[in-house]
ModelCIF file with pLDDT and N, C-alpha, C, O atoms, coordinates in Angstrom:
data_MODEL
#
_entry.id   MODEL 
#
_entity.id                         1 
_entity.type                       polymer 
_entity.pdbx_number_of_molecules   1 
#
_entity_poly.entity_id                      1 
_entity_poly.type                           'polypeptide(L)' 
_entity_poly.nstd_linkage                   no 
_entity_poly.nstd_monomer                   no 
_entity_poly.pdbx_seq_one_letter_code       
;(UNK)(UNK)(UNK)(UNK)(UNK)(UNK)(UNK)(UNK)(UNK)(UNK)(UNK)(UNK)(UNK)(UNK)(UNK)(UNK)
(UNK)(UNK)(UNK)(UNK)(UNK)(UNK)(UNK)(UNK)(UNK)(UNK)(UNK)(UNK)(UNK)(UNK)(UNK)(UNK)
(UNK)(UNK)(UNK)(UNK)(UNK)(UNK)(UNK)(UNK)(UNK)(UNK)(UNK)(UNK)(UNK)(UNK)(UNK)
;
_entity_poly.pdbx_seq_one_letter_code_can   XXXXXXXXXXXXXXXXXXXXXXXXXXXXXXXXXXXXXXXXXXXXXXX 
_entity_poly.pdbx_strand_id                 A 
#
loop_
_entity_poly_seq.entity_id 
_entity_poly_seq.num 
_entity_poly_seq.mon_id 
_entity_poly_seq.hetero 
1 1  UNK n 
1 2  UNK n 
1 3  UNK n 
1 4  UNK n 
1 5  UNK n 
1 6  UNK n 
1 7  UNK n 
1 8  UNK n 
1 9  UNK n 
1 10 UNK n 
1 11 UNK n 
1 12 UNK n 
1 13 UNK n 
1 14 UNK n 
1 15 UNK n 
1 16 UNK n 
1 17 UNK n 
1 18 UNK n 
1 19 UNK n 
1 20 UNK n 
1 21 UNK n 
1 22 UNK n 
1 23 UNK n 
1 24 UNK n 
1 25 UNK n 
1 26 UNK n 
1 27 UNK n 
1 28 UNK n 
1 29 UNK n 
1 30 UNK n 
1 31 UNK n 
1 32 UNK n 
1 33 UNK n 
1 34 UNK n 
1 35 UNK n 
1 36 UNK n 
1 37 UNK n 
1 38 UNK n 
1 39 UNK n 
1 40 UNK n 
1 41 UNK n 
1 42 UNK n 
1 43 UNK n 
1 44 UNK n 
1 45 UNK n 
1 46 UNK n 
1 47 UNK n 
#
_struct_asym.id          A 
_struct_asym.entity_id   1 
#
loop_
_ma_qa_metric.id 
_ma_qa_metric.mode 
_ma_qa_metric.name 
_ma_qa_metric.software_group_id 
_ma_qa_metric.type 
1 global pLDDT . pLDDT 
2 local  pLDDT . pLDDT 
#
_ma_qa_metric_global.metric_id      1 
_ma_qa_metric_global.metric_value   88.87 
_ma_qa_metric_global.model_id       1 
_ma_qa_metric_global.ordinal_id     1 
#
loop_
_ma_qa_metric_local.label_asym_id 
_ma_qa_metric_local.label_comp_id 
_ma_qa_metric_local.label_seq_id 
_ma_qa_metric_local.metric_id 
_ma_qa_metric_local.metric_value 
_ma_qa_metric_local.model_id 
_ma_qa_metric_local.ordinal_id 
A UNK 1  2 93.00 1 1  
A UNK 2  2 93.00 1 2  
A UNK 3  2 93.00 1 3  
A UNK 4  2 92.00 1 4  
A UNK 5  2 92.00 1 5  
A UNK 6  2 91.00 1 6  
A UNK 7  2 91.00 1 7  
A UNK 8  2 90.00 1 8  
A UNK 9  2 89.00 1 9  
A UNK 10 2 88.00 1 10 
A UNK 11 2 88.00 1 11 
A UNK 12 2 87.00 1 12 
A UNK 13 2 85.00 1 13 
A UNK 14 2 85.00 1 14 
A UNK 15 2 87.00 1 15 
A UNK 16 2 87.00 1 16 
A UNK 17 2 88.00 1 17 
A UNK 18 2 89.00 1 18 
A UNK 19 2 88.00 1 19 
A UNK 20 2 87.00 1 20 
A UNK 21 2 89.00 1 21 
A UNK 22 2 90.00 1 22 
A UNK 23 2 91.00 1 23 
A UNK 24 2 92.00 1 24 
A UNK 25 2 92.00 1 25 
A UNK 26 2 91.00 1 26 
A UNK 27 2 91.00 1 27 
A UNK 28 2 91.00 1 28 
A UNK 29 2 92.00 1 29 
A UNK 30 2 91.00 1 30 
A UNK 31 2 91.00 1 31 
A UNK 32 2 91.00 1 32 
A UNK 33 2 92.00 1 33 
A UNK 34 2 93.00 1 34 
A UNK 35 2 95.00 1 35 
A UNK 36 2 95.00 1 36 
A UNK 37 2 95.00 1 37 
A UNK 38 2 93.00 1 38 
A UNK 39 2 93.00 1 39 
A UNK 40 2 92.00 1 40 
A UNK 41 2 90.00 1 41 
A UNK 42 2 88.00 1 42 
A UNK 43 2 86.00 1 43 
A UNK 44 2 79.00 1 44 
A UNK 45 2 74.00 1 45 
A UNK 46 2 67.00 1 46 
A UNK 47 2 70.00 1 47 
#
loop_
_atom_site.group_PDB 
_atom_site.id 
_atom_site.type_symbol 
_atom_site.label_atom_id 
_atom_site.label_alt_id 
_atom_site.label_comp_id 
_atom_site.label_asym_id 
_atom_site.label_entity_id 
_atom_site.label_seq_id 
_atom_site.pdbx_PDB_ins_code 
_atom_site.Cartn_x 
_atom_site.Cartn_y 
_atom_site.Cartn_z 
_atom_site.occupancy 
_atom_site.B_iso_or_equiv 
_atom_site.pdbx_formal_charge 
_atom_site.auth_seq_id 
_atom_site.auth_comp_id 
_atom_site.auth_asym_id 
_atom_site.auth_atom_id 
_atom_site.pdbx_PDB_model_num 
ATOM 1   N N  . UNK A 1 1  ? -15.629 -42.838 2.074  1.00 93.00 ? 1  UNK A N  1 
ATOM 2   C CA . UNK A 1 1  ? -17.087 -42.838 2.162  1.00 93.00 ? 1  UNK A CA 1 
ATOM 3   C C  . UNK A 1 1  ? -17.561 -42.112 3.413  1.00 93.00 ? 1  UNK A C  1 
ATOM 4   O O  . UNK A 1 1  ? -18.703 -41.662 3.326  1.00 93.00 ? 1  UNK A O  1 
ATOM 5   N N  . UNK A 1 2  ? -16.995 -41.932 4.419  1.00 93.00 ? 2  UNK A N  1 
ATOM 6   C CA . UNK A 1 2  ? -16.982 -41.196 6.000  1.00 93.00 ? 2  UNK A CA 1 
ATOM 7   C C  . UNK A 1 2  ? -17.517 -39.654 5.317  1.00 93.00 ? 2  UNK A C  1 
ATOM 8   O O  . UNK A 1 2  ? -18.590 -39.052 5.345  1.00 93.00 ? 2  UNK A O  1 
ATOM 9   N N  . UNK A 1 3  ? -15.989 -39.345 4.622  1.00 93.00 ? 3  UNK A N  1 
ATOM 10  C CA . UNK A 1 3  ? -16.488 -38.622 4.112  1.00 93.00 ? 3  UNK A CA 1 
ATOM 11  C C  . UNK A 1 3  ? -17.559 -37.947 2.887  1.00 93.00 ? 3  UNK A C  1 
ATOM 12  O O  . UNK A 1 3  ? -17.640 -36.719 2.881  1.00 93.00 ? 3  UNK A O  1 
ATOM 13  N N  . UNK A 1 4  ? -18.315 -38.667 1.937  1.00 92.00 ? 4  UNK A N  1 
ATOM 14  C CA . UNK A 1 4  ? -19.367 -38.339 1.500  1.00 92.00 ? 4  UNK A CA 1 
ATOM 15  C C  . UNK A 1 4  ? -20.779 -38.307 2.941  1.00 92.00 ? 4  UNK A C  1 
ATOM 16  O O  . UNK A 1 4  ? -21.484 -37.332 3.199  1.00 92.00 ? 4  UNK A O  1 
ATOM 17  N N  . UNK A 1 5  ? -20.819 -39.527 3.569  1.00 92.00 ? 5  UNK A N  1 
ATOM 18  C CA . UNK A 1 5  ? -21.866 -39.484 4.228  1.00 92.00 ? 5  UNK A CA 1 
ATOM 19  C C  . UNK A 1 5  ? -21.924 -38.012 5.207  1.00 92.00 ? 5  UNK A C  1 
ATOM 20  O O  . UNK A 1 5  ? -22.901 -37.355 5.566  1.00 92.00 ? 5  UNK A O  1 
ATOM 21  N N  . UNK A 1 6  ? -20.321 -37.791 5.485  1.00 91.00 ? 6  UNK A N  1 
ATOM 22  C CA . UNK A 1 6  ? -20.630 -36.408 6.548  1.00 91.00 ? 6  UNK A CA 1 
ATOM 23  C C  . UNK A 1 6  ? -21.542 -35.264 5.448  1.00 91.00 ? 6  UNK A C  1 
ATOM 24  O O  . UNK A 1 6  ? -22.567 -34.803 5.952  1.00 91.00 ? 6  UNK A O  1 
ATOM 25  N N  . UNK A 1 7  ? -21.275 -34.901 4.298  1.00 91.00 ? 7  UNK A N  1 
ATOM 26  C CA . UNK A 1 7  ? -21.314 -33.850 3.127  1.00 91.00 ? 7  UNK A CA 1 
ATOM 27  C C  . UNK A 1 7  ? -22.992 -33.963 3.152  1.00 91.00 ? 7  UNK A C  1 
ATOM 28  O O  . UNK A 1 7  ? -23.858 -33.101 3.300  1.00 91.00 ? 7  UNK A O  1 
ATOM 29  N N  . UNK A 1 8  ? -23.056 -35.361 2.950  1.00 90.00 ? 8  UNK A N  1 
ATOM 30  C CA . UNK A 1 8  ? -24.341 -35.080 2.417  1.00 90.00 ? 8  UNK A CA 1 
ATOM 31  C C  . UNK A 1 8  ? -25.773 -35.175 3.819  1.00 90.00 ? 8  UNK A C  1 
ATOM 32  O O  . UNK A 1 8  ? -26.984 -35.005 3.679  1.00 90.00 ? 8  UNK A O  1 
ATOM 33  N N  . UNK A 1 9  ? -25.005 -35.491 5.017  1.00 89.00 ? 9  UNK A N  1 
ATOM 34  C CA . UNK A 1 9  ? -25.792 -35.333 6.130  1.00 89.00 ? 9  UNK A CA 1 
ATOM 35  C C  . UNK A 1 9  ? -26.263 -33.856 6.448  1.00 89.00 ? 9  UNK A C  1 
ATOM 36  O O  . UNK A 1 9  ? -27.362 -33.656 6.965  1.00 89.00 ? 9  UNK A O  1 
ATOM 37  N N  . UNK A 1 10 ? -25.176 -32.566 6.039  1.00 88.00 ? 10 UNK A N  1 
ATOM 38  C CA . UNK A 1 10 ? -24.887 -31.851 6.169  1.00 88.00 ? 10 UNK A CA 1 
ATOM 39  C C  . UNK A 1 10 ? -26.243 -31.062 5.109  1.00 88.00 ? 10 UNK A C  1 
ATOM 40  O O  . UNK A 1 10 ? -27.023 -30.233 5.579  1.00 88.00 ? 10 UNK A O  1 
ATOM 41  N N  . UNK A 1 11 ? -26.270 -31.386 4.104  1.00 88.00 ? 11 UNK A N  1 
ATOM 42  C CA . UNK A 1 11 ? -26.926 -30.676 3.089  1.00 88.00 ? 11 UNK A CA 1 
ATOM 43  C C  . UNK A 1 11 ? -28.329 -31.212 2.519  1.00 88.00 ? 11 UNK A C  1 
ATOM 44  O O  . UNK A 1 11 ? -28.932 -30.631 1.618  1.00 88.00 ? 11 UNK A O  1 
ATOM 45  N N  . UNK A 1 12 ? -28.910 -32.721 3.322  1.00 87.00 ? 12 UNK A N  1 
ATOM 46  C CA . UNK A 1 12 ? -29.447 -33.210 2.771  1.00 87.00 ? 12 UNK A CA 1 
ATOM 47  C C  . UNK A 1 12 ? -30.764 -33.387 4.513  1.00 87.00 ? 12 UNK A C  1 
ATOM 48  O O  . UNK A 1 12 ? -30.171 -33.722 5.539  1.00 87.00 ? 12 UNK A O  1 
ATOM 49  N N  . UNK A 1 13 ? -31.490 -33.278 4.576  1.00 85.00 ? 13 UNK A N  1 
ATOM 50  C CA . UNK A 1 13 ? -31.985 -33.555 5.942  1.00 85.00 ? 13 UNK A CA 1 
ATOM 51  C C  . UNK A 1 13 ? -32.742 -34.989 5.702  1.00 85.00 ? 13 UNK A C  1 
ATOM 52  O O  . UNK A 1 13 ? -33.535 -35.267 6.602  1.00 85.00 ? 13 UNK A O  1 
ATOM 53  N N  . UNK A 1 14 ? -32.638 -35.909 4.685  1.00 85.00 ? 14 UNK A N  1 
ATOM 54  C CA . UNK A 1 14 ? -33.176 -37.099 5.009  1.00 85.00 ? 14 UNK A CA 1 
ATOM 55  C C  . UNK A 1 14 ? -31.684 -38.032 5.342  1.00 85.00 ? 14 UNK A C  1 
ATOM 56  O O  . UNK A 1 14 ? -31.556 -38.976 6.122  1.00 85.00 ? 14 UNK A O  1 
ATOM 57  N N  . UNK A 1 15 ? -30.641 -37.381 4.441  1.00 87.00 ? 15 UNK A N  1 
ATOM 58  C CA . UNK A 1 15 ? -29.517 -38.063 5.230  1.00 87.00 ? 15 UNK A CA 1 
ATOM 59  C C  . UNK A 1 15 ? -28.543 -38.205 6.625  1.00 87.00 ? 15 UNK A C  1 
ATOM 60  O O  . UNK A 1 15 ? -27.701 -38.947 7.130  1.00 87.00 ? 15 UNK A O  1 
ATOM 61  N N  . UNK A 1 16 ? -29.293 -36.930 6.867  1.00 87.00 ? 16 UNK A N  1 
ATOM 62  C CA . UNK A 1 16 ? -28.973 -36.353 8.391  1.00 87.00 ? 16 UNK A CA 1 
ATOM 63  C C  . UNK A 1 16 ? -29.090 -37.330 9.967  1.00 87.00 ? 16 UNK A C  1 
ATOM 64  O O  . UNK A 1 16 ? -28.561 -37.328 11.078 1.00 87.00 ? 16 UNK A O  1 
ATOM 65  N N  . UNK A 1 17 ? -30.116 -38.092 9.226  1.00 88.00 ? 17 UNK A N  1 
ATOM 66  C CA . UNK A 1 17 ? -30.667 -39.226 10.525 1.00 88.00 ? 17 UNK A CA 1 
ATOM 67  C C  . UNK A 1 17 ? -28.964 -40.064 10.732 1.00 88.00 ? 17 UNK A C  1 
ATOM 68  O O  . UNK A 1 17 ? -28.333 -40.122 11.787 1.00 88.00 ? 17 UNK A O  1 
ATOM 69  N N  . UNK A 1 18 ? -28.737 -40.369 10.005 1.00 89.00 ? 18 UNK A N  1 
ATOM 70  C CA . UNK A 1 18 ? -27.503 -41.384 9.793  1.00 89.00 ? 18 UNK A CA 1 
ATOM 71  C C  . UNK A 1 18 ? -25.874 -41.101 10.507 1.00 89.00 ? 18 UNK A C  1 
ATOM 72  O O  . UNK A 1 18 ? -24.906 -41.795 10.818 1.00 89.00 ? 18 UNK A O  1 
ATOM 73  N N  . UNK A 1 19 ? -26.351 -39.290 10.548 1.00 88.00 ? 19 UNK A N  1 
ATOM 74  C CA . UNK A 1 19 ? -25.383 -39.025 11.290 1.00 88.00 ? 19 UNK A CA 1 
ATOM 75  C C  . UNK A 1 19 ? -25.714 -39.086 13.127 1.00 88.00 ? 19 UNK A C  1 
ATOM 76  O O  . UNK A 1 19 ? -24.853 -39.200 14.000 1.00 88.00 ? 19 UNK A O  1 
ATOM 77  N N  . UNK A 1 20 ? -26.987 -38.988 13.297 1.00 87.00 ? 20 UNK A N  1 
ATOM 78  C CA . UNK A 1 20 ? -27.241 -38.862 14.905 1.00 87.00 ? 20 UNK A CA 1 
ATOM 79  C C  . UNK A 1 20 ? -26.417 -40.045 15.780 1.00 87.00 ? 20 UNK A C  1 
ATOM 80  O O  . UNK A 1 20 ? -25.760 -39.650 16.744 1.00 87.00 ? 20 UNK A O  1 
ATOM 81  N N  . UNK A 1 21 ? -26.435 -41.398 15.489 1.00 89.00 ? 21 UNK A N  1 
ATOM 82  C CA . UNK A 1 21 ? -25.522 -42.250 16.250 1.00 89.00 ? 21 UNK A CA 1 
ATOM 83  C C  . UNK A 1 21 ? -25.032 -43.022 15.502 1.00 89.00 ? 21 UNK A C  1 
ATOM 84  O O  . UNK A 1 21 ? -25.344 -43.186 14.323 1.00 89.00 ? 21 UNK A O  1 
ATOM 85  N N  . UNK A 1 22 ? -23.814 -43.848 16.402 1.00 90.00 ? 22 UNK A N  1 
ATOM 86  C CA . UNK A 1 22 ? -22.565 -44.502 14.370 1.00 90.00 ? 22 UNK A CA 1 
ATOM 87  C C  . UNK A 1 22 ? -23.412 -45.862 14.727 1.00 90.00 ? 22 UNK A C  1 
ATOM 88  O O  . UNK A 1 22 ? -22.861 -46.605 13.914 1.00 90.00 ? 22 UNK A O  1 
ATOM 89  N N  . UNK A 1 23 ? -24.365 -46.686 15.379 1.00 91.00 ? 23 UNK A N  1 
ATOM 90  C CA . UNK A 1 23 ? -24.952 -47.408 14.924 1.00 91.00 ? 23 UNK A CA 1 
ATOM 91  C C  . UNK A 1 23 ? -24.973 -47.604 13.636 1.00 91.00 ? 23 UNK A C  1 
ATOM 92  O O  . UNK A 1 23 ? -24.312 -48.457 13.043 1.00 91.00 ? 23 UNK A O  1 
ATOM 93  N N  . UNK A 1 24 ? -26.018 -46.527 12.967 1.00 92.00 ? 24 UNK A N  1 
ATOM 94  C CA . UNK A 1 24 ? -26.646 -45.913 11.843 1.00 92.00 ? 24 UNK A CA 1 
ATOM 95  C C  . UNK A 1 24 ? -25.601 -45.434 10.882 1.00 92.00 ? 24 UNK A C  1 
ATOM 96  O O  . UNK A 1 24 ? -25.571 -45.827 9.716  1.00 92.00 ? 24 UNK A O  1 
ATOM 97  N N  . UNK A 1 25 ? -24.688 -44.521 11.418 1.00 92.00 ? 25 UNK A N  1 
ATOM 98  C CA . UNK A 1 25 ? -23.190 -44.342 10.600 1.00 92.00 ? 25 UNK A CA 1 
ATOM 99  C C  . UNK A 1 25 ? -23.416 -45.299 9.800  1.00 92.00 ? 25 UNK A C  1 
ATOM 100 O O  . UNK A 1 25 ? -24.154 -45.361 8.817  1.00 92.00 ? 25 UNK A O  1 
ATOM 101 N N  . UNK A 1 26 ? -22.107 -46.743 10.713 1.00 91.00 ? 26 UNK A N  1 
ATOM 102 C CA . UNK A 1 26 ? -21.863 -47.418 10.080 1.00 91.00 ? 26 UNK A CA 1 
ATOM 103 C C  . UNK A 1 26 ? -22.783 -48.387 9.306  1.00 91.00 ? 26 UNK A C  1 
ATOM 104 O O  . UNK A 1 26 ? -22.484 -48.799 8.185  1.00 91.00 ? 26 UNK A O  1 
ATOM 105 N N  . UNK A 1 27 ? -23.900 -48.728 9.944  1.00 91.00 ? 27 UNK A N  1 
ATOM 106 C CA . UNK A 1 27 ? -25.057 -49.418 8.855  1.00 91.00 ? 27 UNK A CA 1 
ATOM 107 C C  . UNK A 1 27 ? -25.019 -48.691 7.738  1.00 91.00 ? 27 UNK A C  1 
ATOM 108 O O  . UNK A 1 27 ? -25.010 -49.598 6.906  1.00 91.00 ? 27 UNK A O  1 
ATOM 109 N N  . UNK A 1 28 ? -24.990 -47.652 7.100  1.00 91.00 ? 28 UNK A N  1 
ATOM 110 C CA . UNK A 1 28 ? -24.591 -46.836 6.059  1.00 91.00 ? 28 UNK A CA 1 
ATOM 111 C C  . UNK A 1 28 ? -23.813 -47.146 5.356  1.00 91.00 ? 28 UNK A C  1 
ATOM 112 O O  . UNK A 1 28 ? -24.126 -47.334 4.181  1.00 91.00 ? 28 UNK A O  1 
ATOM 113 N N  . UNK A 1 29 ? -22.597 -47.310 5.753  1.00 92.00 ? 29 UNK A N  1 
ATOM 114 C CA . UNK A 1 29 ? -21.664 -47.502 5.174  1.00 92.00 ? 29 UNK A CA 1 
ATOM 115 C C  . UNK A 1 29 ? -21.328 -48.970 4.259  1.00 92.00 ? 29 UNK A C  1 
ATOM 116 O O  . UNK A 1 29 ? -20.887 -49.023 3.111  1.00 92.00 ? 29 UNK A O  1 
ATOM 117 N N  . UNK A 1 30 ? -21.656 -50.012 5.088  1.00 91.00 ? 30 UNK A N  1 
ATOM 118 C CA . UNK A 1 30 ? -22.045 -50.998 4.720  1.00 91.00 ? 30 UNK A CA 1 
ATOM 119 C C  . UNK A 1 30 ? -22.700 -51.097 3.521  1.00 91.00 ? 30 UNK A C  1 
ATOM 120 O O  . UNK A 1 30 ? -22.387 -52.107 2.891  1.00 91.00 ? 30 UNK A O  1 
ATOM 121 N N  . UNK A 1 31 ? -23.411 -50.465 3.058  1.00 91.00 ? 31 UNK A N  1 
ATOM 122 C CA . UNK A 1 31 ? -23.742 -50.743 1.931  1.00 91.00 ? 31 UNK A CA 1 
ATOM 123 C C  . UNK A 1 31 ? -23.208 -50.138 0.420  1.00 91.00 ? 31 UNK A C  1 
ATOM 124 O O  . UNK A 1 31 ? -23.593 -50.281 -0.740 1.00 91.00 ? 31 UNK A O  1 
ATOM 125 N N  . UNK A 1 32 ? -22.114 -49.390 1.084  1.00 91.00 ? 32 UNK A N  1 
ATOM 126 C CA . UNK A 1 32 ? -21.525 -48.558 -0.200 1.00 91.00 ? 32 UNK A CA 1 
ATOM 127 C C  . UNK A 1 32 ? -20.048 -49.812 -0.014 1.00 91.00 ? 32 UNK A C  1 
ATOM 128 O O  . UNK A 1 32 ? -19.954 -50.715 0.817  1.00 91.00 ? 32 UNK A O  1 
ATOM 129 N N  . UNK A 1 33 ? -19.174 -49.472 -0.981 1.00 92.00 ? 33 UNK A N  1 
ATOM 130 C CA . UNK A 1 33 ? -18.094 -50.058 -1.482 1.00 92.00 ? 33 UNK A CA 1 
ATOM 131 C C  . UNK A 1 33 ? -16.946 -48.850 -1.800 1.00 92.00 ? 33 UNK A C  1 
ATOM 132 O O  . UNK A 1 33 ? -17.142 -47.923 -2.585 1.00 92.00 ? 33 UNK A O  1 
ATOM 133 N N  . UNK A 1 34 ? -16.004 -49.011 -1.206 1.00 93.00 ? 34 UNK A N  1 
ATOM 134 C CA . UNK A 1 34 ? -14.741 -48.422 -1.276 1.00 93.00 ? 34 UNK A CA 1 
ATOM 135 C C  . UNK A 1 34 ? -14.145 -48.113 -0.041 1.00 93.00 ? 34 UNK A C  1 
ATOM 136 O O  . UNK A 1 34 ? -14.217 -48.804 0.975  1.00 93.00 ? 34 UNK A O  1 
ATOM 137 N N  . UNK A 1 35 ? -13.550 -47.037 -0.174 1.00 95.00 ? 35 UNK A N  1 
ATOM 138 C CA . UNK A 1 35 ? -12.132 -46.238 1.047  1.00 95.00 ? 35 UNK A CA 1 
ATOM 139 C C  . UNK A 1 35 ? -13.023 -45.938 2.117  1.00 95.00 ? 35 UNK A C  1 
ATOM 140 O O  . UNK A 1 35 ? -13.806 -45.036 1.820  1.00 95.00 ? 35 UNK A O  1 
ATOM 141 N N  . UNK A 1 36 ? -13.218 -46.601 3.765  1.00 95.00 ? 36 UNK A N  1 
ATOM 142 C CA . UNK A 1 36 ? -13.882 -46.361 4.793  1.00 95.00 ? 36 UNK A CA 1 
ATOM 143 C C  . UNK A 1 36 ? -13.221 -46.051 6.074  1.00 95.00 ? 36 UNK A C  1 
ATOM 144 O O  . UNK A 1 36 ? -11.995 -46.115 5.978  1.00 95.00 ? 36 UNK A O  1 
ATOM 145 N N  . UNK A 1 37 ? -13.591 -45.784 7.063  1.00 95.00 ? 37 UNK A N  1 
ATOM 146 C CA . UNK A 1 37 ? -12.749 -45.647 8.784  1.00 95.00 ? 37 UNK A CA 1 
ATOM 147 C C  . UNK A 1 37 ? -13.876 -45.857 9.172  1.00 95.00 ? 37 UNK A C  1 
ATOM 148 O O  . UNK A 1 37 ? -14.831 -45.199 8.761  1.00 95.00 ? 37 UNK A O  1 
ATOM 149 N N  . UNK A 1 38 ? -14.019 -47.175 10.366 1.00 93.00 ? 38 UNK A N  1 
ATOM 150 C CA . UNK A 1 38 ? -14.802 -47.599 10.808 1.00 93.00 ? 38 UNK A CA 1 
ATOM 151 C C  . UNK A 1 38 ? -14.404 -48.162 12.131 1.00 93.00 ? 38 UNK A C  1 
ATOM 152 O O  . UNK A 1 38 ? -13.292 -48.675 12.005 1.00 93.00 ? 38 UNK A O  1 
ATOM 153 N N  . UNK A 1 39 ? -14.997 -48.313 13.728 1.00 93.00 ? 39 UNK A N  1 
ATOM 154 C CA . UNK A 1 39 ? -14.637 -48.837 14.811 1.00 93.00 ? 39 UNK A CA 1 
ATOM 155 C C  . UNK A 1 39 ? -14.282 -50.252 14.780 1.00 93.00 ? 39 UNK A C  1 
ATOM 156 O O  . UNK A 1 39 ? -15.044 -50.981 14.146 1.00 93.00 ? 39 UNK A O  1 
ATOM 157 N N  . UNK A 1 40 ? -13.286 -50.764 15.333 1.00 92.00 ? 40 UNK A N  1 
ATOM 158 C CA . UNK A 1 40 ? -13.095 -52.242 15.273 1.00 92.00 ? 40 UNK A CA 1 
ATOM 159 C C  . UNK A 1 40 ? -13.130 -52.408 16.286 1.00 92.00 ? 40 UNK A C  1 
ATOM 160 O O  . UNK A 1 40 ? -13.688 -53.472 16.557 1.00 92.00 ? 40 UNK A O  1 
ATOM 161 N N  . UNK A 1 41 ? -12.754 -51.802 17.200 1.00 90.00 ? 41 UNK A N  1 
ATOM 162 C CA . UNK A 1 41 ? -12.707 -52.284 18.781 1.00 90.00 ? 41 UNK A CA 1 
ATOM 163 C C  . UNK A 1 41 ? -13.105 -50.920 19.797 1.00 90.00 ? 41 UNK A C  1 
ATOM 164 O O  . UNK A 1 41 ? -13.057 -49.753 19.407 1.00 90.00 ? 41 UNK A O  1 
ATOM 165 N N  . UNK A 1 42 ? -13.424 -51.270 20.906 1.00 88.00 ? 42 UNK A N  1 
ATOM 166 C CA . UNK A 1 42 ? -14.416 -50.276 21.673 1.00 88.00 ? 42 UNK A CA 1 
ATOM 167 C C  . UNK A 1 42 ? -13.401 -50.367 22.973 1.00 88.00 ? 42 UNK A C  1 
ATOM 168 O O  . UNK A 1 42 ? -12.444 -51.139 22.920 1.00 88.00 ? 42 UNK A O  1 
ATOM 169 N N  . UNK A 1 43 ? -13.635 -49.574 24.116 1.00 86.00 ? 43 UNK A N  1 
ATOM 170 C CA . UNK A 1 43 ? -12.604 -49.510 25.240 1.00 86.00 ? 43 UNK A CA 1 
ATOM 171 C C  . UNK A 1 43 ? -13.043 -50.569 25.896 1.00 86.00 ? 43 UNK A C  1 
ATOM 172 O O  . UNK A 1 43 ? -14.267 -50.545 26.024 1.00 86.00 ? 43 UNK A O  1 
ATOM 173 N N  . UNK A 1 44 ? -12.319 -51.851 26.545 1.00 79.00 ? 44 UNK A N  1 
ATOM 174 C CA . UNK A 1 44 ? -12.639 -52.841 26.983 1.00 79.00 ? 44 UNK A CA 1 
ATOM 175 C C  . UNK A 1 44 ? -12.877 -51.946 28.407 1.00 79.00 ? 44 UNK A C  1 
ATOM 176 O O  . UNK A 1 44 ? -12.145 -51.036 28.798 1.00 79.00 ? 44 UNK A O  1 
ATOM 177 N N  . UNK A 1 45 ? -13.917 -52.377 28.974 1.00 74.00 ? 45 UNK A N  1 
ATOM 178 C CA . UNK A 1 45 ? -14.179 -52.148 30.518 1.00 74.00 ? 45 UNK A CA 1 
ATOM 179 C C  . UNK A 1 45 ? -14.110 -52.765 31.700 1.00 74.00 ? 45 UNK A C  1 
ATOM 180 O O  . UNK A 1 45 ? -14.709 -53.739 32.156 1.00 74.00 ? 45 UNK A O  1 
ATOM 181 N N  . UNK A 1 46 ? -13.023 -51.821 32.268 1.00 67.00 ? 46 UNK A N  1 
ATOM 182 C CA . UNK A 1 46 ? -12.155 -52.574 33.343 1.00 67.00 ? 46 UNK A CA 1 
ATOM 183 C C  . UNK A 1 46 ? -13.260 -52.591 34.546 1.00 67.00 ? 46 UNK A C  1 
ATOM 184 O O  . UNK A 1 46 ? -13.499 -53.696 35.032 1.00 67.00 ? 46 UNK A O  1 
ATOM 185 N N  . UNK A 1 47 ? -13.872 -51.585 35.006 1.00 70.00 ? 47 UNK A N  1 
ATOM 186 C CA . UNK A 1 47 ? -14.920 -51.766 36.289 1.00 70.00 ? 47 UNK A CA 1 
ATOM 187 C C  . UNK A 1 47 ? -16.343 -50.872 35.997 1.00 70.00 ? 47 UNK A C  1 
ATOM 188 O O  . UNK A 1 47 ? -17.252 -50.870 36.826 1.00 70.00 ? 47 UNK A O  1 
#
């Protein structure tokens, strides 16, 4: 699904918003069903 949302960000300018930050990415994604790559964990910060 990563990859449809890139395709159609690409060709579509109302889907385009979704690509500006993965906030929005992944809220996207969420609502579709199937094969995804998504962040699970972020760099813990040491200082």
């Amino acid at each position: 699904n990563n990859e449809v949302l890139f395709q159609q960000g690409m060709v579509n300018r109302d889907m385009a918003q979704f690509l500006s930050t993965r906030e929005m990415f992944e809220g996207r994604l969420n609502t579709m069903s199937g094969l995804e790559f998504r962040v699970a964990q972020e760099p813990a910060e040491t200082n």
